[in-house]
C-alpha atoms as a PDB file:
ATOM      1  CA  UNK A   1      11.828   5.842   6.090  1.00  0.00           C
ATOM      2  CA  UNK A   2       9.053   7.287   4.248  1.00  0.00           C
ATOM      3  CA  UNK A   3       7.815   4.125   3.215  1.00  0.00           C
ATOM      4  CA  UNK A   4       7.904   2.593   6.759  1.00  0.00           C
ATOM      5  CA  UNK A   5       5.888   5.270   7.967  1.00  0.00           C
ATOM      6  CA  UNK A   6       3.218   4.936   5.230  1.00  0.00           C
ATOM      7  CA  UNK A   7       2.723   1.299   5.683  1.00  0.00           C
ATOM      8  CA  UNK A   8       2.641   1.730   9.325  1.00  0.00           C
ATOM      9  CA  UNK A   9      -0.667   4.513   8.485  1.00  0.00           C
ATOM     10  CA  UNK A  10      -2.005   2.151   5.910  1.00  0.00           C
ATOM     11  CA  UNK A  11      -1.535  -0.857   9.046  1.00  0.00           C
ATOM     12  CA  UNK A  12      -3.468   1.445  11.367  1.00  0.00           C
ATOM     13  CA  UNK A  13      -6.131   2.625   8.887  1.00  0.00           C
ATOM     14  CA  UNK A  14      -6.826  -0.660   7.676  1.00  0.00           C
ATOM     15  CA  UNK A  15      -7.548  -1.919  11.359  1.00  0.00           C
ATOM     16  CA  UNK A  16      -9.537   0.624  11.825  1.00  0.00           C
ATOM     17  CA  UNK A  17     -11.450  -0.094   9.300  1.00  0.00           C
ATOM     18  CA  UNK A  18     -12.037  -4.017   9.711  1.00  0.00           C
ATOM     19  CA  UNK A  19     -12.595  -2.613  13.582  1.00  0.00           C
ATOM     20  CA  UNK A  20     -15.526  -0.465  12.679  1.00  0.00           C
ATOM     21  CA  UNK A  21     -17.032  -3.030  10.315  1.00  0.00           C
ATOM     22  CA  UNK A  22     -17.047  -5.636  12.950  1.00  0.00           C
ATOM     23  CA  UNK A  23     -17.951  -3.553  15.632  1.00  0.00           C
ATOM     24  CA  UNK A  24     -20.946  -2.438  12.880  1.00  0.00           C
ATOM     25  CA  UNK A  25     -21.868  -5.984  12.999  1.00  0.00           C
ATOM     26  CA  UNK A  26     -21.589  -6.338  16.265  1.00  0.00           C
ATOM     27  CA  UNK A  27     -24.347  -3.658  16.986  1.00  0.00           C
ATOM     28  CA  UNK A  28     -26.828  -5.208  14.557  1.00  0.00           C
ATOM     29  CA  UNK A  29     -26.524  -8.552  16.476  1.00  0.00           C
ATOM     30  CA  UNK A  30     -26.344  -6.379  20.063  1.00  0.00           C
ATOM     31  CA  UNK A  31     -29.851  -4.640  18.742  1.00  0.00           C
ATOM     32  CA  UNK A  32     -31.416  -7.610  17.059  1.00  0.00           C
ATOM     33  CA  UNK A  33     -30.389  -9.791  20.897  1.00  0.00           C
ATOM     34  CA  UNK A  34     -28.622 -12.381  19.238  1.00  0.00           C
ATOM     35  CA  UNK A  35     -25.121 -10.721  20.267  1.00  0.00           C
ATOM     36  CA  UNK A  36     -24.045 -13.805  22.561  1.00  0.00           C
ATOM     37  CA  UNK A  37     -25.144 -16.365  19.472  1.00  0.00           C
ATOM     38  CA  UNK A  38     -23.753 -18.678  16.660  1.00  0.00           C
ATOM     39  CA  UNK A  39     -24.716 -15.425  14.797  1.00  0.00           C
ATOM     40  CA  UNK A  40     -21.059 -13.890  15.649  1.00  0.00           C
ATOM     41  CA  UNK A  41     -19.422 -16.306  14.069  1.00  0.00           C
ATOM     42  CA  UNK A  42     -20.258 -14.670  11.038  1.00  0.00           C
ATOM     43  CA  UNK A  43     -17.418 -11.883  12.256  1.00  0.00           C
ATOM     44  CA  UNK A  44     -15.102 -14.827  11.277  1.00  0.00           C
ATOM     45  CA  UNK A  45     -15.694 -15.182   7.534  1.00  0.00           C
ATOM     46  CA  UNK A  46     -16.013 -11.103   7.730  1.00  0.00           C
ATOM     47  CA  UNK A  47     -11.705 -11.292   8.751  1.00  0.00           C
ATOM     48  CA  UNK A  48     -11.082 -13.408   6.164  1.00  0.00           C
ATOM     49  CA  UNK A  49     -12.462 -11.199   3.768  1.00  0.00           C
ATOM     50  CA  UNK A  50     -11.351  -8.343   4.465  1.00  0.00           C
ATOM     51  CA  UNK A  51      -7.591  -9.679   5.401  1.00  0.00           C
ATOM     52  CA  UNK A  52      -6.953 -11.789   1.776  1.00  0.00           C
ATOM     53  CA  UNK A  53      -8.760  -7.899   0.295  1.00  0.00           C
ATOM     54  CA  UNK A  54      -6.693  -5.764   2.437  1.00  0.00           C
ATOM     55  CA  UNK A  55      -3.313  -7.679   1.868  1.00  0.00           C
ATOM     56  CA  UNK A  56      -4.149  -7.680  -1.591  1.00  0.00           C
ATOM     57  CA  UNK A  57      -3.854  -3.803  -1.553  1.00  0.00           C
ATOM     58  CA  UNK A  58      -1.170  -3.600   0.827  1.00  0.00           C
ATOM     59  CA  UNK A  59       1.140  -6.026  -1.669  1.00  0.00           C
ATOM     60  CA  UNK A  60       0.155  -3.742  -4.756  1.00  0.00           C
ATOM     61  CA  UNK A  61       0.879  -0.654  -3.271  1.00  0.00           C
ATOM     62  CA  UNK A  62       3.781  -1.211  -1.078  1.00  0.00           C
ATOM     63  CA  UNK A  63       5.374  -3.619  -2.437  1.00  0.00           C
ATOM     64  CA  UNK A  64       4.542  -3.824  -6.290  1.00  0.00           C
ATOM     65  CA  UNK A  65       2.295  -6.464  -6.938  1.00  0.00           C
ATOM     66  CA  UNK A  66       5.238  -8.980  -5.275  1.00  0.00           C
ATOM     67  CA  UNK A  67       5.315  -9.923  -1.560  1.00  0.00           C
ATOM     68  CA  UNK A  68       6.617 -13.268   0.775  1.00  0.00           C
ATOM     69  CA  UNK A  69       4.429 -15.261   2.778  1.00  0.00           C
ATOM     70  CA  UNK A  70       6.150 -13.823   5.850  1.00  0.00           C
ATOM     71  CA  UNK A  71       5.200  -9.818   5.003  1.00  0.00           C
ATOM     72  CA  UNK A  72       1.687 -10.930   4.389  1.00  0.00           C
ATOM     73  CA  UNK A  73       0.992 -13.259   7.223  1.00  0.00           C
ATOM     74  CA  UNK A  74       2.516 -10.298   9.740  1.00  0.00           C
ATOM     75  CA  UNK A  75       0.890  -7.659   8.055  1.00  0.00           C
ATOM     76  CA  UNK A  76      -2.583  -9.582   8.386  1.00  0.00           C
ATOM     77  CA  UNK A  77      -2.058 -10.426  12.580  1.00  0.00           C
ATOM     78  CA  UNK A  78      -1.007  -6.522  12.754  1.00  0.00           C
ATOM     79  CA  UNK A  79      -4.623  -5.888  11.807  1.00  0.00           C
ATOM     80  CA  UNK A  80      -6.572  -8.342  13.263  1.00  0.00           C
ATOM     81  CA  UNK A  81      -4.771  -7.684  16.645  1.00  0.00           C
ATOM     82  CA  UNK A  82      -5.239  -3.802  16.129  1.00  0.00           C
ATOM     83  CA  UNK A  83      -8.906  -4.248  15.317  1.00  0.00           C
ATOM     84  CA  UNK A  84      -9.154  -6.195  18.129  1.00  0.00           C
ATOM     85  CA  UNK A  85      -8.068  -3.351  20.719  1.00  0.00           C
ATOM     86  CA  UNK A  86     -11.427  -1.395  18.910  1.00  0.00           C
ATOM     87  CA  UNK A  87     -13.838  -4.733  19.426  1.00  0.00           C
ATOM     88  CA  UNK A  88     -12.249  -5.153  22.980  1.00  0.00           C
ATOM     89  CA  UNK A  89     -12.849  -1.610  23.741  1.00  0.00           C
ATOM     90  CA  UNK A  90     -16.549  -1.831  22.369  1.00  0.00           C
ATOM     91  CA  UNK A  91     -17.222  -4.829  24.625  1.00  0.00           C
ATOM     92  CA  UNK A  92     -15.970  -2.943  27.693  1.00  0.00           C
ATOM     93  CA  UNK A  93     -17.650  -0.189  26.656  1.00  0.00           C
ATOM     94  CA  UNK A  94     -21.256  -2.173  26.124  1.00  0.00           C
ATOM     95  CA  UNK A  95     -21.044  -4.130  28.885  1.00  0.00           C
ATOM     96  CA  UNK A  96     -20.325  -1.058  31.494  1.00  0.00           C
ATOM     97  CA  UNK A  97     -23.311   0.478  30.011  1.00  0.00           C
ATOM     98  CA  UNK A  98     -25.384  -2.428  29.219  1.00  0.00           C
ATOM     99  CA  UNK A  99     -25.238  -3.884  33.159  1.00  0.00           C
ATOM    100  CA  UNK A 100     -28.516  -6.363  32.640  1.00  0.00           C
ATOM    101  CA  UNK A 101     -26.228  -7.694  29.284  1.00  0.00           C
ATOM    102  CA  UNK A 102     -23.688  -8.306  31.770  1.00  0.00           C
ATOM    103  CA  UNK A 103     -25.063  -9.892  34.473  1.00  0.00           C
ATOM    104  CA  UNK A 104     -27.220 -12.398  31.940  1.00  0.00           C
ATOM    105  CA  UNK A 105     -23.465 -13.152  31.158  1.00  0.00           C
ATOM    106  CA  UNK A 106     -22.582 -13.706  34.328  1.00  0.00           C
ATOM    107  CA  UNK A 107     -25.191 -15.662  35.133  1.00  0.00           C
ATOM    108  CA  UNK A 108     -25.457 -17.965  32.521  1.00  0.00           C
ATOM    109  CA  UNK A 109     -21.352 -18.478  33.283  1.00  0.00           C
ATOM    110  CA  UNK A 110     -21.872 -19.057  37.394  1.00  0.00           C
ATOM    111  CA  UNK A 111     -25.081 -21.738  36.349  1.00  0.00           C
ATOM    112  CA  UNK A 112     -22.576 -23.941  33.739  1.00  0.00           C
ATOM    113  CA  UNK A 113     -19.848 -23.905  36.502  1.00  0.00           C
ATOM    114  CA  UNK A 114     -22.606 -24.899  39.165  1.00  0.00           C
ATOM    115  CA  UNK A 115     -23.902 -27.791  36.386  1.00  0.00           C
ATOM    116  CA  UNK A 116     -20.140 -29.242  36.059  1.00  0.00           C
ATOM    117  CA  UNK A 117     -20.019 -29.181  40.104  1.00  0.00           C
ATOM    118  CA  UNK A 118     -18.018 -26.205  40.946  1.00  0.00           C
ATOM    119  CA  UNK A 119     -18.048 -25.757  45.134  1.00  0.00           C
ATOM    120  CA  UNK A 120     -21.077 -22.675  46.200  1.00  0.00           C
ATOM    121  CA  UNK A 121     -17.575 -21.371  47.798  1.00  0.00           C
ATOM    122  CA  UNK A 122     -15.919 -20.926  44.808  1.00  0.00           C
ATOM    123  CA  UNK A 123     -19.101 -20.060  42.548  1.00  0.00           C
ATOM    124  CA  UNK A 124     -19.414 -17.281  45.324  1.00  0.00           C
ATOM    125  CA  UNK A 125     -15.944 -16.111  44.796  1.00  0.00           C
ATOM    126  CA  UNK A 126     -16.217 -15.985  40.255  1.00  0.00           C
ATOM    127  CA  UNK A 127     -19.155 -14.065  41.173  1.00  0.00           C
ATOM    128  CA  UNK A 128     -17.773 -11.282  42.965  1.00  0.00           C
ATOM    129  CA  UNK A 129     -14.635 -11.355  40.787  1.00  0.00           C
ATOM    130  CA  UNK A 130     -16.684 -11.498  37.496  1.00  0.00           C
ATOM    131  CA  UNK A 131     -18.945  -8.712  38.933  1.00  0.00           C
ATOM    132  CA  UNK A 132     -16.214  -6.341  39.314  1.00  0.00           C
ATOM    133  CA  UNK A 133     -13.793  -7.440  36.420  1.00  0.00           C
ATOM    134  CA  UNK A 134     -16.064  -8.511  33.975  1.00  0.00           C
ATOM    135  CA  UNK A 135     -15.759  -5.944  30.999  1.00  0.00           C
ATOM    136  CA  UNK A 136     -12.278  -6.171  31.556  1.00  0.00           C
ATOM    137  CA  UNK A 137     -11.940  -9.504  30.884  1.00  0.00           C
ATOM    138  CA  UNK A 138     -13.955  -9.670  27.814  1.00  0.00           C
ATOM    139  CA  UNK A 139     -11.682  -6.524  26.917  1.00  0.00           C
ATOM    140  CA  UNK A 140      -8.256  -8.364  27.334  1.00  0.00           C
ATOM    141  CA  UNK A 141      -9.860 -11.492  26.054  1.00  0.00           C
ATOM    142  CA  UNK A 142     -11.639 -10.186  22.830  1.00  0.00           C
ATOM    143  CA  UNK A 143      -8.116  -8.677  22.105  1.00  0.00           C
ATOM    144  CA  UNK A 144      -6.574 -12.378  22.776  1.00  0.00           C
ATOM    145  CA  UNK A 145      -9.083 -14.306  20.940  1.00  0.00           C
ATOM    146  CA  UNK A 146      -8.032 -11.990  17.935  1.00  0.00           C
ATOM    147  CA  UNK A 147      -4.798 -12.916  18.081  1.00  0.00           C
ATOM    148  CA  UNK A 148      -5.290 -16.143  18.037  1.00  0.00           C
ATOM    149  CA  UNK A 149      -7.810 -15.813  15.216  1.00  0.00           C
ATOM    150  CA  UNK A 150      -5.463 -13.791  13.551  1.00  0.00           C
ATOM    151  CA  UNK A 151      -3.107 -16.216  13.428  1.00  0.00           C
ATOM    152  CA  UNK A 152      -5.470 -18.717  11.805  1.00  0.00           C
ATOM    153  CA  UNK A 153      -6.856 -15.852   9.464  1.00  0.00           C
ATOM    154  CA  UNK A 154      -3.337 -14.791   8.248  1.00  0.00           C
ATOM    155  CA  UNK A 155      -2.155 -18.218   7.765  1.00  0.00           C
ATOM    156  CA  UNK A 156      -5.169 -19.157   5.740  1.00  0.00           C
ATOM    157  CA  UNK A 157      -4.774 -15.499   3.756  1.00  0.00           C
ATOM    158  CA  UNK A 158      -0.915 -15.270   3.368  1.00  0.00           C
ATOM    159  CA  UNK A 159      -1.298 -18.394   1.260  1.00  0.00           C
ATOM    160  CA  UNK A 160      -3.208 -16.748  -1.698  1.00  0.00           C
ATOM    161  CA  UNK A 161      -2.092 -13.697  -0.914  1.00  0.00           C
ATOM    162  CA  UNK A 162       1.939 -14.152  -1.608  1.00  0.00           C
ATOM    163  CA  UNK A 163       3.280 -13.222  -5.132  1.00  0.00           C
ATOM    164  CA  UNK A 164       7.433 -13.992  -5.243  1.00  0.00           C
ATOM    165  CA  UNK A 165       8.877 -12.242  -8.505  1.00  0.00           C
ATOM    166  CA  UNK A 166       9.693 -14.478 -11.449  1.00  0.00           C
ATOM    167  CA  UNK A 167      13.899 -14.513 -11.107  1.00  0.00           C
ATOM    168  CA  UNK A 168      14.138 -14.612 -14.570  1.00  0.00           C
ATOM    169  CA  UNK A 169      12.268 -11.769 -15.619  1.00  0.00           C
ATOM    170  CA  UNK A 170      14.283  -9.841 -12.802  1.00  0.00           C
ATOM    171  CA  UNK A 171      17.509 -10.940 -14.013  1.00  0.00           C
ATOM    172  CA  UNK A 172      15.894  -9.924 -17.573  1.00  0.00           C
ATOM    173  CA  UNK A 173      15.118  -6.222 -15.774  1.00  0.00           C
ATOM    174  CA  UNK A 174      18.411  -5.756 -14.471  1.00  0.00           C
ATOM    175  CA  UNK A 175      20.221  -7.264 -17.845  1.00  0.00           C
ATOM    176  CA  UNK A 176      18.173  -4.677 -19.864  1.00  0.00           C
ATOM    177  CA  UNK A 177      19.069  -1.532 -17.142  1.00  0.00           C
ATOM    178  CA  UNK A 178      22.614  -2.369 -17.757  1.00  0.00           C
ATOM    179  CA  UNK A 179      22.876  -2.243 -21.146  1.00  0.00           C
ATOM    180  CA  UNK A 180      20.987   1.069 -21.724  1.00  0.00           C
END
């Protein structure tokens, strides 16, 4: 039970962590006003890293230098969906604040729909909905998107990350504890 408890801290902590980074990152861009750029793609190879390093940890402490595919691929979504709750809330956060970030987004969203030949009813309608809902949205979708991503990131990390124990120096182990 102990142990549980401890990984579920380390889980948490870890998030936090690769939540603050990006959200570190995120700022930089936000000040520098490339925020809505290729630039945040970067964030992407930033998960990978710090997934494959933070599994790494979490199979050599918890687990003894050994784990399955399976423990590292749902340890890695646990923290890319948890450090997406912190990104999500920075978003809503920025973009209550940040109202002329906002509506640029807004905008820029009603004038693609208008270019692919969305009705003016309809374009009238996402405006007052995006308007009102907006930083909720790109809360509940920044905490989607890093599920998805997730998925892609632990797949990719789980791969390197895995370890099984050699069966024969186990059987060895246990051979060696039985005849002492």
């Amino acid at each position: 039970m102990q142990n549980n408890n401890e990984r579920m801290v380390f889980v948490i902590n870890q998030s936090a962590i690769l939540g603050l980074i990006q959200v570190f990152f995120l700022l930089i861009l936000y000040f520098s006003g490339k925020l809505f750029s290729n630039w945040d793609n970067i964030s992407y190879l930033i998960s990978i890293a710090f997934v494959y390093w933070s599994s790494i940890k979490y199979r050599d402490k918890f687990f003894e230098g050994f784990i399955r595919y399976g423990k590292a691929f749902n340890y890695g979504l646990k923290i890319m969906v948890l450090s997406g709750i912190i990104i999500g809330f920075f978003y809503f956060i920025m973009l209550k604040l940040d109202s002329e970030t906002s509506q640029e987004q807004i905008y820029t969203m009603l004038e693609v729909s208008q270019q692919i030949g969305y009705p003016d009813s309809q374009l009238e309608y996402m405006e007052t909905a995006l308007l009102k809902y907006y930083p909720w949205m790109m809360f509940f979708g920044t905490v989607f998107s890093c599920f998805l991503s997730g998925l892609l990131v632990s797949l990719l990390t789980s791969i390197f990350v895995k370890r099984l124990e050699d069966p024969f120096q186990e059987a060895m182990k246990d051979l060696n504890e039985n005849q002492n």
